[in-house]
C-alpha atoms as a PDB file:
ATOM      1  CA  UNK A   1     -32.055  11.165 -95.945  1.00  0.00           C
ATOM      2  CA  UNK A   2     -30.674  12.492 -92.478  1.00  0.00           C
ATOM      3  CA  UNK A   3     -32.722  10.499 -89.577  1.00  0.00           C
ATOM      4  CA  UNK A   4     -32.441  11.347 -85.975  1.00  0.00           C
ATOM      5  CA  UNK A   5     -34.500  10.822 -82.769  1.00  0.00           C
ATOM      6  CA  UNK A   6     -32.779  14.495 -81.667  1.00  0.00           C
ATOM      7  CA  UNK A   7     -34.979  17.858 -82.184  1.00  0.00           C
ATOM      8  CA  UNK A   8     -32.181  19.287 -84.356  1.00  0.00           C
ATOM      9  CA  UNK A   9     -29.308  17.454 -86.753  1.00  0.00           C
ATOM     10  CA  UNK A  10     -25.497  18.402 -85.029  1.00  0.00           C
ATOM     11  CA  UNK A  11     -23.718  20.661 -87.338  1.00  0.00           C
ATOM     12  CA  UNK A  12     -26.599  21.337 -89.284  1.00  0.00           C
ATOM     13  CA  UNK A  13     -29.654  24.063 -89.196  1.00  0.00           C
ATOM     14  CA  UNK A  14     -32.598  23.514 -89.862  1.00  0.00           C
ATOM     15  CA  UNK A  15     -34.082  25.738 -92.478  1.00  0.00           C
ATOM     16  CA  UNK A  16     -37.783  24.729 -93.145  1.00  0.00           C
ATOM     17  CA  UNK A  17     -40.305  22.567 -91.511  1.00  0.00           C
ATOM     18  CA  UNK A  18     -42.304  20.869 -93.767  1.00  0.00           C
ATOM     19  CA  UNK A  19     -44.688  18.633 -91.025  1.00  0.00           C
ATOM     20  CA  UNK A  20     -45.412  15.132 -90.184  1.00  0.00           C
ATOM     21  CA  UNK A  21     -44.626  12.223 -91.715  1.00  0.00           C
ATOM     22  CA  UNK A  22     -45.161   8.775 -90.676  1.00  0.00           C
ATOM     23  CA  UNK A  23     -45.231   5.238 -91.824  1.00  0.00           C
ATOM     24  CA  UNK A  24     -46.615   2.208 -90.289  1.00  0.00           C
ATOM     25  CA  UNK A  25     -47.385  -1.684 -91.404  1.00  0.00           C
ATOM     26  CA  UNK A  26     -49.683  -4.597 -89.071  1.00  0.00           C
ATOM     27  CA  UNK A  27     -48.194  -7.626 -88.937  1.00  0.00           C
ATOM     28  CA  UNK A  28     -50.101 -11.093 -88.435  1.00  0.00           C
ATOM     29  CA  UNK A  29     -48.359 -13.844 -85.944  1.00  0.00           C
ATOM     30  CA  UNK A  30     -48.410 -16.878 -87.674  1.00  0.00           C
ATOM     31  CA  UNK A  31     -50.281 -19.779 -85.983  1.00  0.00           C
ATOM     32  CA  UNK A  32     -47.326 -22.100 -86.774  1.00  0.00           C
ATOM     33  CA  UNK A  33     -44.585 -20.234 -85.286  1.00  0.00           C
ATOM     34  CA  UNK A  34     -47.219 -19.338 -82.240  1.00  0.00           C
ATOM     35  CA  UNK A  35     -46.392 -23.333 -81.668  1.00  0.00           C
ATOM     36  CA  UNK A  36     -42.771 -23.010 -81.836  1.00  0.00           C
ATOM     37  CA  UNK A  37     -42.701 -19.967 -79.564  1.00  0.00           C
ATOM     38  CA  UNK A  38     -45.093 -21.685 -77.226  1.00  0.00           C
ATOM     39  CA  UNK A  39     -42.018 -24.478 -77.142  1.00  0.00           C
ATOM     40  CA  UNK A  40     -39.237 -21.545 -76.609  1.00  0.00           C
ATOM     41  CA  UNK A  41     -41.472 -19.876 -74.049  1.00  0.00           C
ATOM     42  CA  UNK A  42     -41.293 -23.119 -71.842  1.00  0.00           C
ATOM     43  CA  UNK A  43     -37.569 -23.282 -72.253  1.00  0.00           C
ATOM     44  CA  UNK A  44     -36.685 -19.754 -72.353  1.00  0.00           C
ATOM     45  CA  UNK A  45     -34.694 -17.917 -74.928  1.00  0.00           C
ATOM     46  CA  UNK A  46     -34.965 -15.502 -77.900  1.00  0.00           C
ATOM     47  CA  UNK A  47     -37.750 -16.155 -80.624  1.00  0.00           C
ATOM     48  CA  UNK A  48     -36.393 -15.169 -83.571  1.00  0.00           C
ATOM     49  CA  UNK A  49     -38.740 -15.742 -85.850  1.00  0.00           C
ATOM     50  CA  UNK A  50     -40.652 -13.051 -84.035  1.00  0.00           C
ATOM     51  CA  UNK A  51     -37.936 -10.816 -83.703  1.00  0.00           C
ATOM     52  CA  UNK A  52     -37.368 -10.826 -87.620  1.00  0.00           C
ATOM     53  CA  UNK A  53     -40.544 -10.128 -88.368  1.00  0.00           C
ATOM     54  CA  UNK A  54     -40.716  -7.073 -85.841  1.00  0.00           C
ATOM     55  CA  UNK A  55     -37.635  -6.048 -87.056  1.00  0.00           C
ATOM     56  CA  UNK A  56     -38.814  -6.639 -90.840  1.00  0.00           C
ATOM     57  CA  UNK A  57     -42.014  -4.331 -89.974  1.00  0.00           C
ATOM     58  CA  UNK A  58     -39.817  -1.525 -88.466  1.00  0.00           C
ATOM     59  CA  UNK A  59     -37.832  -1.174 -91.121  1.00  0.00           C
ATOM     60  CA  UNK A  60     -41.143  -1.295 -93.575  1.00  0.00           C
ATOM     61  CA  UNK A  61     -42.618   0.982 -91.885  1.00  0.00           C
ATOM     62  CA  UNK A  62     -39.264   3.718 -91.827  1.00  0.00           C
ATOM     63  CA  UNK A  63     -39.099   2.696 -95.591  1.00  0.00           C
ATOM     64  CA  UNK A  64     -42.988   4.561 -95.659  1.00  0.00           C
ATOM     65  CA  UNK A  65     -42.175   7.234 -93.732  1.00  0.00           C
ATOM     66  CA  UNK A  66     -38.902   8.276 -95.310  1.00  0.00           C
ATOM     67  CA  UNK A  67     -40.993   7.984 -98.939  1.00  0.00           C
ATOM     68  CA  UNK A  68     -43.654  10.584 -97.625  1.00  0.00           C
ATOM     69  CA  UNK A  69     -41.337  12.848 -96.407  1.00  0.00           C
ATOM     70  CA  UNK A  70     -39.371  12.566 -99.875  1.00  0.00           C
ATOM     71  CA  UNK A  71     -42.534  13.767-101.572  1.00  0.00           C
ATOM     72  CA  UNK A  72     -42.902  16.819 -99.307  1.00  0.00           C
ATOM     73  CA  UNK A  73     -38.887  17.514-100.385  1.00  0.00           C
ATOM     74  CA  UNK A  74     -37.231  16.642 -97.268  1.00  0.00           C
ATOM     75  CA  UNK A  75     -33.276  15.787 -96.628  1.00  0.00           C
ATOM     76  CA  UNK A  76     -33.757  15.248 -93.359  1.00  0.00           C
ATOM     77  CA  UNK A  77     -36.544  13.553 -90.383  1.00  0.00           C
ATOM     78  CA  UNK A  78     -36.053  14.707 -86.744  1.00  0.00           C
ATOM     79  CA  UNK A  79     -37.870  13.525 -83.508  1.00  0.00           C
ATOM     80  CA  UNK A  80     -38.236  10.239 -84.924  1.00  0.00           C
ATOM     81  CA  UNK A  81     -40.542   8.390 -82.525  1.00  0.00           C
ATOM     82  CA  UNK A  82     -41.559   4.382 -82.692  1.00  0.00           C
ATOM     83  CA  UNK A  83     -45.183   3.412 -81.641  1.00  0.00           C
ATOM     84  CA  UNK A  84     -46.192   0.013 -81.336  1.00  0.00           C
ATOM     85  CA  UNK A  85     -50.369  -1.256 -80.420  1.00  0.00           C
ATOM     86  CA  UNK A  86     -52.050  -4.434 -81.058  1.00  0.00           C
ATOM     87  CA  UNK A  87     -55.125  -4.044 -83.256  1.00  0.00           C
ATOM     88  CA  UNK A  88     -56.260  -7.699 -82.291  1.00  0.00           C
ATOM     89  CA  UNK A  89     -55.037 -10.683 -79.986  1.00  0.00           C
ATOM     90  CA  UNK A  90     -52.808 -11.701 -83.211  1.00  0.00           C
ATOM     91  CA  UNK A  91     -51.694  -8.831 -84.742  1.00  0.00           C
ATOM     92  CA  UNK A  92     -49.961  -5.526 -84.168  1.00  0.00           C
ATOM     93  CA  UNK A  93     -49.179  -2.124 -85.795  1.00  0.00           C
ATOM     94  CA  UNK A  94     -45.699  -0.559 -86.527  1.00  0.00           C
ATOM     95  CA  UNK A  95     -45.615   3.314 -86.050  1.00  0.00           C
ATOM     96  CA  UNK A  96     -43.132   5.638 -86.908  1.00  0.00           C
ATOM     97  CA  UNK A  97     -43.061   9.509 -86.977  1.00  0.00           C
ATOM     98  CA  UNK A  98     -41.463  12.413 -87.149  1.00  0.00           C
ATOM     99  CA  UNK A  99     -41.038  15.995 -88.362  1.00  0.00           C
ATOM    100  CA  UNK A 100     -39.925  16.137 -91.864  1.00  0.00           C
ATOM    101  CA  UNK A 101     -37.377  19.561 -92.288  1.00  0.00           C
ATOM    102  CA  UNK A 102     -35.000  20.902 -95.207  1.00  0.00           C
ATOM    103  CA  UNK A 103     -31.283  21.121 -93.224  1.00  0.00           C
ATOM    104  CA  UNK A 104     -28.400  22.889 -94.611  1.00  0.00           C
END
């Protein structure tokens, strides 16, 4: 599966547009790594355990968008957008989309 964030794939044309297709996942903050970030907040730095977990729910959530636009018979996803909102003060949704074609 081709994925770009381009309206078109370089060197290839696109030869049907099949639609939408997205994927997303909400992930829950843990309340015991809310405590160690608290700690890294003060003192300043990365908190990984965060960004793993966004980064785990990205990829999740690309894994159930490239699956839907399998079904429809796509090779290939363009205008691949990310989306992000927080459904409560603890939690927050993963969006991707795009347009799923057929490229030769």
């Amino acid at each position: 599966m081709i994925l770009v964030n381009t309206e078109n794939v370089p060197g290839k044309e696109i030869k049907k547009v099949l639609g939408l297709v997205k994927g997303n996942t909400i992930r829950a903050r843990h309340i015991g790594k809310d405590i160690m970030a608290f700690f890294r907040n003060i003192t300043g730095g990365e908190i990984r355990d965060y960004t793993k977990m966004m980064a785990e729910a990205r990829e999740q959530a690309l894994d159930r968008m490239i699956e839907e636009a399998e079904k429809l018979g796509a090779n290939a996803i363009i205008n691949i957008r990310f989306s992000t909102s927080y459904i409560m003060q603890s939690a927050a949704e993963i969006l991707v989309y795009g347009t799923a074609v057929i490229v030769e």
